[in-house]
Protein backbone atom coordinates (compact mmCIF):
# COMPACT_ATOMS: atom_id res chain seq x y z
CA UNK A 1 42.49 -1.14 16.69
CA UNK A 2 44.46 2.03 16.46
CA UNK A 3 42.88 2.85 13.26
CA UNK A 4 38.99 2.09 14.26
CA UNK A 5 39.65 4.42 17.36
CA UNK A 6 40.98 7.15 15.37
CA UNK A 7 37.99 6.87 12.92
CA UNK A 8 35.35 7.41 15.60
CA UNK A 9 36.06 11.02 15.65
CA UNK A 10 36.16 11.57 12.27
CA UNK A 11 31.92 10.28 12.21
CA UNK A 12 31.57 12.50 14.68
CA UNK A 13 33.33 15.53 12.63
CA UNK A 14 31.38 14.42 9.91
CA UNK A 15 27.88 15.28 11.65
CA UNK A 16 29.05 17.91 13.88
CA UNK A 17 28.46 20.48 11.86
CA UNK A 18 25.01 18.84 10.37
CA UNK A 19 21.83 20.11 12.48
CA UNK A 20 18.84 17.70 12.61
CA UNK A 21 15.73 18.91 10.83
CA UNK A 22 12.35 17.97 12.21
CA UNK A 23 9.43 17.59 10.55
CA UNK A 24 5.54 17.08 10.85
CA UNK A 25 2.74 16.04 8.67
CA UNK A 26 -0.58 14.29 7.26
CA UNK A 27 -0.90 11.33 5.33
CA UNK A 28 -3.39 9.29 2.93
CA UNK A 29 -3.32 5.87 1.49
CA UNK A 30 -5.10 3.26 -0.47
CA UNK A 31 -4.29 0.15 0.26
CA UNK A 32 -4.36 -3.10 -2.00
CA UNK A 33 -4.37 -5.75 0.45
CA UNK A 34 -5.55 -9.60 0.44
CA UNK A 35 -4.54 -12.32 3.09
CA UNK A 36 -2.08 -15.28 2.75
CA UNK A 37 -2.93 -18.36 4.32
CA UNK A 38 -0.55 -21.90 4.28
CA UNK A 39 1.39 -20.49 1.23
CA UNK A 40 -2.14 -19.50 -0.84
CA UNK A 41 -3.66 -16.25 -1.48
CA UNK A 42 -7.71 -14.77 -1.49
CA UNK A 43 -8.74 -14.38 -5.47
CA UNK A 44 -8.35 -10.44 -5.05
CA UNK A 45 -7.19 -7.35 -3.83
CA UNK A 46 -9.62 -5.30 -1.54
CA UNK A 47 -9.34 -1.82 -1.61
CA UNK A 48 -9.13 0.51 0.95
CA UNK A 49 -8.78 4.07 2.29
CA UNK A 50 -5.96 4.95 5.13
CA UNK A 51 -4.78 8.07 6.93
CA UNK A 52 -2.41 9.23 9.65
CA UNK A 53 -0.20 11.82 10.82
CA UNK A 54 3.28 11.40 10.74
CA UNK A 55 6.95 12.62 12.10
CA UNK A 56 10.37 12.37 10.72
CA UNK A 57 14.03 13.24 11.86
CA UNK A 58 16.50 14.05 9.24
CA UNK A 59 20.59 14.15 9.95
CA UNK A 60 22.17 15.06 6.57
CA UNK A 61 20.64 12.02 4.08
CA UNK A 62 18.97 9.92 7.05
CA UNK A 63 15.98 9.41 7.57
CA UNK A 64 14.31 8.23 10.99
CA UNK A 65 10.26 8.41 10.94
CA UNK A 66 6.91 7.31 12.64
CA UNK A 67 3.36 7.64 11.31
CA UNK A 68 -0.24 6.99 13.52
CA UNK A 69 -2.46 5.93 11.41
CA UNK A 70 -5.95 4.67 10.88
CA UNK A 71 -4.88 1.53 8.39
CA UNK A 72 -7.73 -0.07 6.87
CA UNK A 73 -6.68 -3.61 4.94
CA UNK A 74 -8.46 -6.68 3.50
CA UNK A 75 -9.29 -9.50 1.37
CA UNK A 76 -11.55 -10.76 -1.71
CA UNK A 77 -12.77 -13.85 -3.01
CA UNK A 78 -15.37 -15.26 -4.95
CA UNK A 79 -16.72 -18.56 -5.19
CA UNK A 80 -20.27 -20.77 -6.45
CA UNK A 81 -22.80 -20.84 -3.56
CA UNK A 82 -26.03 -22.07 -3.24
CA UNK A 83 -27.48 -20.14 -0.70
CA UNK A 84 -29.69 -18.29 -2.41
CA UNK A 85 -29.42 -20.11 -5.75
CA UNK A 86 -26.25 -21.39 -7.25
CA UNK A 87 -24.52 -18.15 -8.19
CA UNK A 88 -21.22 -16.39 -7.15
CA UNK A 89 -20.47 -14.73 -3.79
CA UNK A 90 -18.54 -12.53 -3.41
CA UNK A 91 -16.77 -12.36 0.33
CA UNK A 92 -14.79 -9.23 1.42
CA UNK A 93 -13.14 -9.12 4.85
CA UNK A 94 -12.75 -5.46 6.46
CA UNK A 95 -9.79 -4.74 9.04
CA UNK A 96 -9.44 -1.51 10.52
CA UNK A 97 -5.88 -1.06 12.56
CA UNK A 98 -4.66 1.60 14.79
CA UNK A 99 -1.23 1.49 13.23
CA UNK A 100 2.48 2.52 14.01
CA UNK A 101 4.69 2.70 11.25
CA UNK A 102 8.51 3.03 12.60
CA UNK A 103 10.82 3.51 9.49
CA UNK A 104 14.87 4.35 8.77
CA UNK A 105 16.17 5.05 5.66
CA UNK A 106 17.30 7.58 3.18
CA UNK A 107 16.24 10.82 1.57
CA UNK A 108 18.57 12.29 -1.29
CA UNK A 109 17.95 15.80 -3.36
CA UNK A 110 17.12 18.81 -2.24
CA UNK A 111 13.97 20.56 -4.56
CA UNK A 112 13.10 17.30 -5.66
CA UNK A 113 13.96 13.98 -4.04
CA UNK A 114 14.12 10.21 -3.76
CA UNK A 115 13.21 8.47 -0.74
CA UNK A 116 13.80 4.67 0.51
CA UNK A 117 12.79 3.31 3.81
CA UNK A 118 12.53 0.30 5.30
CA UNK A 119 10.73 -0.99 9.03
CA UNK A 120 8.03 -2.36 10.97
CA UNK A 121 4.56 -1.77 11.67
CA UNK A 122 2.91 -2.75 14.70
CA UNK A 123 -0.69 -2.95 14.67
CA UNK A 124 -3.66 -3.06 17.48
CA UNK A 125 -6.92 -3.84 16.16
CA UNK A 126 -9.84 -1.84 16.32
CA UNK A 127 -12.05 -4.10 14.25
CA UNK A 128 -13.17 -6.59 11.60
CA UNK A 129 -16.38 -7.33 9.63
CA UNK A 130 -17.33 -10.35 7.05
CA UNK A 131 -19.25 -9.31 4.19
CA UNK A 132 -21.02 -11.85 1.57
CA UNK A 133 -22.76 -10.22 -1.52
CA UNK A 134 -24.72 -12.25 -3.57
CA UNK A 135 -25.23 -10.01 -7.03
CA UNK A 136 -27.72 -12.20 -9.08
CA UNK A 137 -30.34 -12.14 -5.91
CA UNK A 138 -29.32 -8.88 -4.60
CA UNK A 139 -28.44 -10.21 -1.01
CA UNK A 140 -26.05 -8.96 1.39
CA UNK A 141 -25.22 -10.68 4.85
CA UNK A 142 -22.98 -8.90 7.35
CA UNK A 143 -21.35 -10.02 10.53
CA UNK A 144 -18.61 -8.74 12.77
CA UNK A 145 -15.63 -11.24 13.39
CA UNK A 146 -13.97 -8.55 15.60
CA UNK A 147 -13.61 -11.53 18.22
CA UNK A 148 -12.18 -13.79 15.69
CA UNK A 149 -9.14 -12.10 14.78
CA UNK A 150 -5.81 -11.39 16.97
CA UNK A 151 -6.07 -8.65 18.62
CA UNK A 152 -1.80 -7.71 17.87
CA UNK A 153 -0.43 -7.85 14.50
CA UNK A 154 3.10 -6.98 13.34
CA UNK A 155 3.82 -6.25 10.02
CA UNK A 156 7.40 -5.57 7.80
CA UNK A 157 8.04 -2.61 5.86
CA UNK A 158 9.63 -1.38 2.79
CA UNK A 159 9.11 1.36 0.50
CA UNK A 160 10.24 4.26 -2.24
CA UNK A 161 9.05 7.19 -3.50
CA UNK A 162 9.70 11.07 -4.44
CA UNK A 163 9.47 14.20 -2.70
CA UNK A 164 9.36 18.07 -3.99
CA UNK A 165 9.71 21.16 -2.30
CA UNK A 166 7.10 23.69 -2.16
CA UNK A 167 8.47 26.05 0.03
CA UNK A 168 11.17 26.27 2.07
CA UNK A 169 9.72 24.24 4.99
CA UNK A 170 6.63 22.83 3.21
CA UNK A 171 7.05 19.59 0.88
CA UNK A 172 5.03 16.79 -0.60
CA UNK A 173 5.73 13.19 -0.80
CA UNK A 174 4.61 10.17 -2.80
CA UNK A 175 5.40 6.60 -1.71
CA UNK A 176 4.41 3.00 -2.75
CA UNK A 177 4.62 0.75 -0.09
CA UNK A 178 5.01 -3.06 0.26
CA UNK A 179 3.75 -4.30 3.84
CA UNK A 180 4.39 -8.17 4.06
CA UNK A 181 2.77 -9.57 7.83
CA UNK A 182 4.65 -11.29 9.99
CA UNK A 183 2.18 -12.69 12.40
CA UNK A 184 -0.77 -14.55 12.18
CA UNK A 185 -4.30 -13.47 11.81
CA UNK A 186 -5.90 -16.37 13.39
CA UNK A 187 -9.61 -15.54 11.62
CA UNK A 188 -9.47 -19.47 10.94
CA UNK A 189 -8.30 -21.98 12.98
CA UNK A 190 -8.07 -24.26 10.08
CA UNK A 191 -5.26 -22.40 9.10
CA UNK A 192 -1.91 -21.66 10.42
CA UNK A 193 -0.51 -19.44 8.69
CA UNK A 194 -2.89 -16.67 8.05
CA UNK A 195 -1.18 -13.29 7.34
CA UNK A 196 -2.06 -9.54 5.65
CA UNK A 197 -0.19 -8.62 2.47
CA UNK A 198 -0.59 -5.23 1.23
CA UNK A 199 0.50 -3.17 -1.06
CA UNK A 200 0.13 0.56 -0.22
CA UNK A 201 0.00 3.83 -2.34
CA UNK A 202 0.86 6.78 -0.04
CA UNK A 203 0.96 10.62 -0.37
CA UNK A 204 1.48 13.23 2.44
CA UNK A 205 2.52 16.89 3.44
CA UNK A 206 5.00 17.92 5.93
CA UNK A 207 6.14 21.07 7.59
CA UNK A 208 9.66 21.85 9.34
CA UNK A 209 9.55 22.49 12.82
């Protein structure tokens, strides 16, 4: 006991002397994204285009962050349909999320650096649309499922990447992402376990305050 108490001033004399740095930024992303439902997945990736702005705290090597962003995912699949002769369709389901990335972790180096975070990302959706294509007949059909889908969505969080120093209170960043969901999408009742999977390339700017 003696010894734990006499270690909690020695963290504190660690950080004393250690002043907080705050920075913000901008942010873009392409995501690679699909959906998992009871354990399968959709045929394909479907690309698409995010941005934010974001905010960080550093103490010394940690990390403490938050990003608002504009997160577009979703998913591919193709399949034989008849509808206007047998040919392949190809479906691709659009979701556009007002997103809040919350994130700890680590950021080593000084000019250049290597950065690991891990978190959560809650998500409120803004909407979603159902797209079939139909190449061979040249036929597109397009509806929104905006009422379909849950409205919440909560998402995990891990990712690494590298940093570099432009000036002394300007730097870049370059991240790859891995953004596992945790709750269900609900765009079929059929299926119960219905959840986003994305993987996320991510580059941004910063300024300290």
């Amino acid at each position: 006991m003696k010894k734990t108490l006499l270690a909690i001033p020695l963290v504190f004399a660690m950080f004393s002397g250690v002043q907080a740095q705050n920075y913000i930024g901008a942010c873009a992303a392409y995501s690679f994204s699909k959906l998992k439902y009871d354990g399968n997945e959709d045929d394909d990736y479907n690309g698409r285009v995010s941005f934010g702005v974001t905010y960080n705290h550093r103490i010394h090597f940690i990390n403490i962050g938050a990003e608002l962003n504009l997160e577009n995912r979703g998913a591919k699949a193709s399949y034989l349909d008849n509808t206007y002769g047998y040919q392949t369709a190809t479906e691709r389901l659009n979701f556009s999320y007002l997103a809040l990335p919350l994130k700890v972790g680590i950021v080593v180096g000084n000019k250049f650096s290597a950065i690991a975070n891990i978190g959560i990302v809650p998500g409120y959706l803004l909407g979603a649309k159902d797209k079939l294509s139909y190449p061979m007949s040249q036929q597109t059909y397009s509806q929104s499922v905006t009422s379909m889908v849950s409205k919440f969505d909560l998402s995990a969080l891990a990712e690494v990447g590298v940093g570099f120093k432009l000036a002394s209170k300007v730097s870049i960043y370059g991240t790859f992402r891995f953004q596992p969901g945790l709750t269900n999408v609900k765009i079929d009742q059929s299926y119960t376990d219905f959840k986003h999977s994305s993987l996320i390339a991510n580059i941004g700017a910063q300024v300290a305050l």
